[in-house]
PDB file of N, CA and C in Angstrom:
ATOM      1  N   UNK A   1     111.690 171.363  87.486  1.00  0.00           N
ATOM      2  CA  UNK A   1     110.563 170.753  88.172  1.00  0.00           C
ATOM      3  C   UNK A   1     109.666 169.995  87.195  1.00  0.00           C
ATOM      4  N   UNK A   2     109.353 170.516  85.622  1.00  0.00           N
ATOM      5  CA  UNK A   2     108.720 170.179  85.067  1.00  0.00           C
ATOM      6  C   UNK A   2     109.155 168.403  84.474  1.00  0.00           C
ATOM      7  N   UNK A   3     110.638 168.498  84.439  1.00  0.00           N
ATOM      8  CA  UNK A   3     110.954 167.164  83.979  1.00  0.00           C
ATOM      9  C   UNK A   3     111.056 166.473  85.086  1.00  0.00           C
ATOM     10  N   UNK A   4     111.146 166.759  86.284  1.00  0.00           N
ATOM     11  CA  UNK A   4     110.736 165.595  87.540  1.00  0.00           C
ATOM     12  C   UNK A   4     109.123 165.351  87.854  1.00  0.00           C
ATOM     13  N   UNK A   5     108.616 165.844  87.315  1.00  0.00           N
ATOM     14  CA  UNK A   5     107.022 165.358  86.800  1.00  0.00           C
ATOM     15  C   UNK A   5     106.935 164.504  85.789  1.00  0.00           C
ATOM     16  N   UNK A   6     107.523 164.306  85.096  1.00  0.00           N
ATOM     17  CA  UNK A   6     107.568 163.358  83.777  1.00  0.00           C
ATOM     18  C   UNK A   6     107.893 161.886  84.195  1.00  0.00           C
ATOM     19  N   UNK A   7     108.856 162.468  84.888  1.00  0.00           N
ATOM     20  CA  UNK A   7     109.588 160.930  85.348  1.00  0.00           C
ATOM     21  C   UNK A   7     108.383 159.994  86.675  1.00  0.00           C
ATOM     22  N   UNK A   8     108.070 161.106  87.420  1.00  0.00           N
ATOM     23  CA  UNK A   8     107.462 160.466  88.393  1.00  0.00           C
ATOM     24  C   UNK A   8     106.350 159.279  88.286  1.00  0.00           C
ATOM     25  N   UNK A   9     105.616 159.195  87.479  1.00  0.00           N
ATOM     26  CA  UNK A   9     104.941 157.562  86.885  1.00  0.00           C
ATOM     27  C   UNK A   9     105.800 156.335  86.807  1.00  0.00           C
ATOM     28  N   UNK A  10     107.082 156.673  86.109  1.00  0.00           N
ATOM     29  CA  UNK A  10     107.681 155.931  85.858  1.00  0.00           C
ATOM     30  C   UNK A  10     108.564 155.066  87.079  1.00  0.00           C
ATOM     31  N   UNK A  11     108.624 156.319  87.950  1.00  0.00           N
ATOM     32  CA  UNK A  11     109.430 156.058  89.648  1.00  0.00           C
ATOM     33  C   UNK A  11     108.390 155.212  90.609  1.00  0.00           C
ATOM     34  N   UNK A  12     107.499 155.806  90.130  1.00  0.00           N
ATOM     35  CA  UNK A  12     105.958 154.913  90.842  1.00  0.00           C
ATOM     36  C   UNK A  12     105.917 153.879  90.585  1.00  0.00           C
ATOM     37  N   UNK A  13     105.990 153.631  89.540  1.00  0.00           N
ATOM     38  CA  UNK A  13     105.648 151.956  88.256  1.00  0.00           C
ATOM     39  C   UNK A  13     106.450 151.061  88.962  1.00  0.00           C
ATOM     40  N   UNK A  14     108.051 151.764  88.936  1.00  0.00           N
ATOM     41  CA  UNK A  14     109.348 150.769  89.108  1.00  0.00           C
ATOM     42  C   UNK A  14     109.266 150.510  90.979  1.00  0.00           C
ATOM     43  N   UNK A  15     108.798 151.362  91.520  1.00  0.00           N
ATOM     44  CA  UNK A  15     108.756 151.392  93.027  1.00  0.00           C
ATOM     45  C   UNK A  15     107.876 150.645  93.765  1.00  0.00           C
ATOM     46  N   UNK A  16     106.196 150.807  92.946  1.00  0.00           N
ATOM     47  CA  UNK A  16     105.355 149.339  92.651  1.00  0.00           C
ATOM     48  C   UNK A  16     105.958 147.599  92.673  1.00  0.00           C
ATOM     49  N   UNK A  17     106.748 147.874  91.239  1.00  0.00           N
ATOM     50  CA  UNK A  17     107.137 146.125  91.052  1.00  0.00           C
ATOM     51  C   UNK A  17     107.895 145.797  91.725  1.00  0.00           C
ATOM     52  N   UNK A  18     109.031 146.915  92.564  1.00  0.00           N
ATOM     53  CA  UNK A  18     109.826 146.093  93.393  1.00  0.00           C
ATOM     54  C   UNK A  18     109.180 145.662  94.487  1.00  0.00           C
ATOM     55  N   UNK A  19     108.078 146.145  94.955  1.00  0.00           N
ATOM     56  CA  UNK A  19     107.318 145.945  96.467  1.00  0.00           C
ATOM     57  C   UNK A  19     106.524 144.778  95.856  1.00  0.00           C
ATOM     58  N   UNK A  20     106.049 144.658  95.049  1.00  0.00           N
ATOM     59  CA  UNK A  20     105.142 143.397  94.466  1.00  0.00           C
ATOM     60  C   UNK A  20     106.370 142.238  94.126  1.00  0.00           C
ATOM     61  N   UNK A  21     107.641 142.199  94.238  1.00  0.00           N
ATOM     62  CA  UNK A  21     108.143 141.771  94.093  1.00  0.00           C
ATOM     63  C   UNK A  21     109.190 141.060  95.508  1.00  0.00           C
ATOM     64  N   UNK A  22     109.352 141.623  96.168  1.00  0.00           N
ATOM     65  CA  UNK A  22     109.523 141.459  97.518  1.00  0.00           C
ATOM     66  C   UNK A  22     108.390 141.106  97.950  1.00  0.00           C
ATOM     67  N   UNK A  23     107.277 140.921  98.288  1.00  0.00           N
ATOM     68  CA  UNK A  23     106.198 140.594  98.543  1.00  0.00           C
ATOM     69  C   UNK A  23     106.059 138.933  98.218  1.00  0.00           C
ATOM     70  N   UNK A  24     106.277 138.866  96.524  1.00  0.00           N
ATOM     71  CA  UNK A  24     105.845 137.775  95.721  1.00  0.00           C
ATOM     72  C   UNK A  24     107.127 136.475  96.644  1.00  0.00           C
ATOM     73  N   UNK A  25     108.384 137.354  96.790  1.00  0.00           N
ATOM     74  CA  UNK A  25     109.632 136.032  97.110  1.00  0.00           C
ATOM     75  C   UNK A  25     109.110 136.273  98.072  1.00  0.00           C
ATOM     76  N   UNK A  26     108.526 137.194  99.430  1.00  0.00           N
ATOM     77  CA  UNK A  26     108.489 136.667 100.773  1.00  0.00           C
ATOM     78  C   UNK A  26     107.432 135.889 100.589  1.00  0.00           C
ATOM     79  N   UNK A  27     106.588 135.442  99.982  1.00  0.00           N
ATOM     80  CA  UNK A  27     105.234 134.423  99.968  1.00  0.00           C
ATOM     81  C   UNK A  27     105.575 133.251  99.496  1.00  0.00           C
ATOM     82  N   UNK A  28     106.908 132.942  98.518  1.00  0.00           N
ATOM     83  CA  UNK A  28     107.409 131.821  98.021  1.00  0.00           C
ATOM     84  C   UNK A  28     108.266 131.375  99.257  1.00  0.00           C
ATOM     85  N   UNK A  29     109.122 132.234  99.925  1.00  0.00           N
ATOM     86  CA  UNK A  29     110.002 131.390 100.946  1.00  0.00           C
ATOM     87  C   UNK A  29     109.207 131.060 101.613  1.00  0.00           C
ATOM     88  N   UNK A  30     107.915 131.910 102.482  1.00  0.00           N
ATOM     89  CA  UNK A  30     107.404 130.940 103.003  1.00  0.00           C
ATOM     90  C   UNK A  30     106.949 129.502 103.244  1.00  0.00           C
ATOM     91  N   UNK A  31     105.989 129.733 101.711  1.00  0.00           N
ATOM     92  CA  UNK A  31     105.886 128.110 101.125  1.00  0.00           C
ATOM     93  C   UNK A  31     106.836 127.123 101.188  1.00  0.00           C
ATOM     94  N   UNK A  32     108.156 128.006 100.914  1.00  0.00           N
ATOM     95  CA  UNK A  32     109.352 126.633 100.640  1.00  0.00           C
ATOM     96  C   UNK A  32     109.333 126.223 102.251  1.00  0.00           C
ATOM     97  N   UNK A  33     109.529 126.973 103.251  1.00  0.00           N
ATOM     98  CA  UNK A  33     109.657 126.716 104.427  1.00  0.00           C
ATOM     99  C   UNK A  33     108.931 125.967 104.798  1.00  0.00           C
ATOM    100  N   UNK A  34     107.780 125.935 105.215  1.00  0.00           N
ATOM    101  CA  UNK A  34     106.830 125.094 105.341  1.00  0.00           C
ATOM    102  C   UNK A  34     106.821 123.696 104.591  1.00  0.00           C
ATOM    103  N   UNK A  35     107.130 123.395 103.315  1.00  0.00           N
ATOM    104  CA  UNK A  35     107.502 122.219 102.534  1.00  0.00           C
ATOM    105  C   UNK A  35     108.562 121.403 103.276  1.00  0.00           C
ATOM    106  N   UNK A  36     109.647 122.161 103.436  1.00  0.00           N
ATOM    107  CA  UNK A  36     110.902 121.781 103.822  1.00  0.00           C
ATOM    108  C   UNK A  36     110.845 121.381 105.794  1.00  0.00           C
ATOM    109  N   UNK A  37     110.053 122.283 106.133  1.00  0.00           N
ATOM    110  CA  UNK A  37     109.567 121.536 107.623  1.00  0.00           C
ATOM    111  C   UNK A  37     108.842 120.345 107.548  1.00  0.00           C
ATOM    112  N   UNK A  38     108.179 120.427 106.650  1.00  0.00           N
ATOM    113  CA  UNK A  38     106.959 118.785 106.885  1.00  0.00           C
ATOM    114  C   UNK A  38     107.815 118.158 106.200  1.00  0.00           C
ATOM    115  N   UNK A  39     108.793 118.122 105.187  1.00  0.00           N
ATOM    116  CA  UNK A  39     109.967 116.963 104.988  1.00  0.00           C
ATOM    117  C   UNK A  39     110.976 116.423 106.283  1.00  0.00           C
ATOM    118  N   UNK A  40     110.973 117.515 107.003  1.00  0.00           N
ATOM    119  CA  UNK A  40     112.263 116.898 108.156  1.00  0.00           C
ATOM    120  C   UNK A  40     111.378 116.185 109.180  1.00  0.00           C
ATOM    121  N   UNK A  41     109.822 117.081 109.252  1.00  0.00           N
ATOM    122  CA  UNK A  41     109.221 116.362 110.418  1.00  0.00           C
ATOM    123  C   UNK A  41     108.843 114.411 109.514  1.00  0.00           C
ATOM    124  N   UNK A  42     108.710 114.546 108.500  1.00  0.00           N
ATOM    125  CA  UNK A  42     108.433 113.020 108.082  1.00  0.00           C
ATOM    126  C   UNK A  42     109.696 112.333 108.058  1.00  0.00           C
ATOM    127  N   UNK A  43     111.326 112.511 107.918  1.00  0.00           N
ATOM    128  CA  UNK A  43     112.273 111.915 107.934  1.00  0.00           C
ATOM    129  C   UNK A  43     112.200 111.524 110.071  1.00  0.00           C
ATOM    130  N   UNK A  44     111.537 112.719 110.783  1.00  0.00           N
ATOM    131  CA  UNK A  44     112.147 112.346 111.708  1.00  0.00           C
ATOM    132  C   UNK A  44     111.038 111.406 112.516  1.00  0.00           C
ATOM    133  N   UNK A  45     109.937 111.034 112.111  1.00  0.00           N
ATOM    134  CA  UNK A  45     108.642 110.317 111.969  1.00  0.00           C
ATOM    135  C   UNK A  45     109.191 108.616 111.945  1.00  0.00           C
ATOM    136  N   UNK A  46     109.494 108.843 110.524  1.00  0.00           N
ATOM    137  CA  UNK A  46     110.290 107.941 109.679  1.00  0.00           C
ATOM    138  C   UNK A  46     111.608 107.074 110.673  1.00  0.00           C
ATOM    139  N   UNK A  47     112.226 107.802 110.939  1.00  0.00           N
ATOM    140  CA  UNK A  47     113.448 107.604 111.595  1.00  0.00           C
ATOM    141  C   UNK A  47     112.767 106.916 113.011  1.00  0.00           C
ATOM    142  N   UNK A  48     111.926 107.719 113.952  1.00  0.00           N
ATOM    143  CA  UNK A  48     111.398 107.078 114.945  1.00  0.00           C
ATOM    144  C   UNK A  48     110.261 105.760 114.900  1.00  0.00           C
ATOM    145  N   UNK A  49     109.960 104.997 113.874  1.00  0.00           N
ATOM    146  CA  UNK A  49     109.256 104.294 113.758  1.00  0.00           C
ATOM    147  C   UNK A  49     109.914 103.017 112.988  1.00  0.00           C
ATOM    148  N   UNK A  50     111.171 103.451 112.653  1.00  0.00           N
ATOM    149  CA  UNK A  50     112.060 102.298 111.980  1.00  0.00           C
ATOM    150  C   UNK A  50     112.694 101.818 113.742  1.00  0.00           C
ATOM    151  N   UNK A  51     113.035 103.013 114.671  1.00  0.00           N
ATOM    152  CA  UNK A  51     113.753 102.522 115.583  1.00  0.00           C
ATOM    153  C   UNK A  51     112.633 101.537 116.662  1.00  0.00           C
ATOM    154  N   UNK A  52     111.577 101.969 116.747  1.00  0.00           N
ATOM    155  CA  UNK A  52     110.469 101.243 117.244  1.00  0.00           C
ATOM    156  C   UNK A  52     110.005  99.512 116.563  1.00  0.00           C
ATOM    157  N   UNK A  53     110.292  99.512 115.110  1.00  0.00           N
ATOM    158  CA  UNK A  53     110.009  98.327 114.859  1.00  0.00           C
ATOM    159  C   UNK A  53     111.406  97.425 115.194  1.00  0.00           C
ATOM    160  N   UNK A  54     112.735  98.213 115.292  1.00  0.00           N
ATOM    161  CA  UNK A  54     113.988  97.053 115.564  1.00  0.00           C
ATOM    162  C   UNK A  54     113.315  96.814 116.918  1.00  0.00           C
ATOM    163  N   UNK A  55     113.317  97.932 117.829  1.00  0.00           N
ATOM    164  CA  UNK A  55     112.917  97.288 119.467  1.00  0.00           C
ATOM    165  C   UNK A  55     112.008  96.399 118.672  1.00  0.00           C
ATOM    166  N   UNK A  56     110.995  95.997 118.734  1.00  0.00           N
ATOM    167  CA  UNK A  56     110.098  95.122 118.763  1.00  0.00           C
ATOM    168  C   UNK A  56     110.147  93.794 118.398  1.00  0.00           C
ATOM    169  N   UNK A  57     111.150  94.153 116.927  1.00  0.00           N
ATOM    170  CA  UNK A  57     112.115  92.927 116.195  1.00  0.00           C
ATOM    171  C   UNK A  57     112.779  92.563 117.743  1.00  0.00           C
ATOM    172  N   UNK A  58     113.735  92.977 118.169  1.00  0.00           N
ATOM    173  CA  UNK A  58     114.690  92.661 119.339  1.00  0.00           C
ATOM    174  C   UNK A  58     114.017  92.180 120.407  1.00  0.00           C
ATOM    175  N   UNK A  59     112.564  92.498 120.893  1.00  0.00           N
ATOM    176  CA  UNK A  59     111.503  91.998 122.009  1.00  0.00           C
ATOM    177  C   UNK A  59     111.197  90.496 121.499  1.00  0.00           C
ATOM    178  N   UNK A  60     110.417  90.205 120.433  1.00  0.00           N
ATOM    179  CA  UNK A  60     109.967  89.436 119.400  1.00  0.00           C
ATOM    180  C   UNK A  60     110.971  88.198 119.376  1.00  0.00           C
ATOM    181  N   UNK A  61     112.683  88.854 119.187  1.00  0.00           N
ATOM    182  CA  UNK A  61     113.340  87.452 119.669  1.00  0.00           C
ATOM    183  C   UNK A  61     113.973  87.143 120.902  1.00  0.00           C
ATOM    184  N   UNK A  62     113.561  87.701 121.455  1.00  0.00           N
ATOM    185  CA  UNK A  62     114.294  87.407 123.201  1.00  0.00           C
ATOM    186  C   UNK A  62     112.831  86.806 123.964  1.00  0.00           C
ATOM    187  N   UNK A  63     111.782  86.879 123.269  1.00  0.00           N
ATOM    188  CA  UNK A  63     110.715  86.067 123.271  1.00  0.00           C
ATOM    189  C   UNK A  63     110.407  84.915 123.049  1.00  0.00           C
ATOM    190  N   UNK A  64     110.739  84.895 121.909  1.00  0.00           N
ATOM    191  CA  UNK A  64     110.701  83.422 121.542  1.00  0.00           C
ATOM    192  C   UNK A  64     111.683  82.576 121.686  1.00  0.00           C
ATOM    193  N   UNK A  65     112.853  82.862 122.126  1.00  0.00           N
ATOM    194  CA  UNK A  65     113.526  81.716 122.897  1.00  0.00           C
ATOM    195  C   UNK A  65     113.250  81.091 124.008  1.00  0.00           C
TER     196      UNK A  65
END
């Protein structure tokens, strides 16, 4: 019993950093997630406003003929 008292700080310490550590990557994926959403929402922004200026290109000359 006496040497499973010895150890126990040490089981604490290591049982600590893994939870501070799981903690630390679930707060980074988040971030990445969030990064990586406002990239697809601006490609798909992007994408809908290129297709809006061809219509307009395409209005623009069926106009002016």
């Amino acid at each position: 019993m006496g040497n499973f008292n010895e150890f126990l700080p040490t089981i604490f310490g290591v049982l600590f950093l893994v939870i501070i550590w799981f903690v630390i990557r679930r707060l980074f994926a988040s971030i990445s997630d969030k990064i990586n959403n406002s990239e697809v929402y601006k490609q798909d922004t992007l994408r809908v406003l290129e297709e809006i200026r061809d219509e307009l290109k395409e209005l623009n000359r069926n106009n002016s003929k």
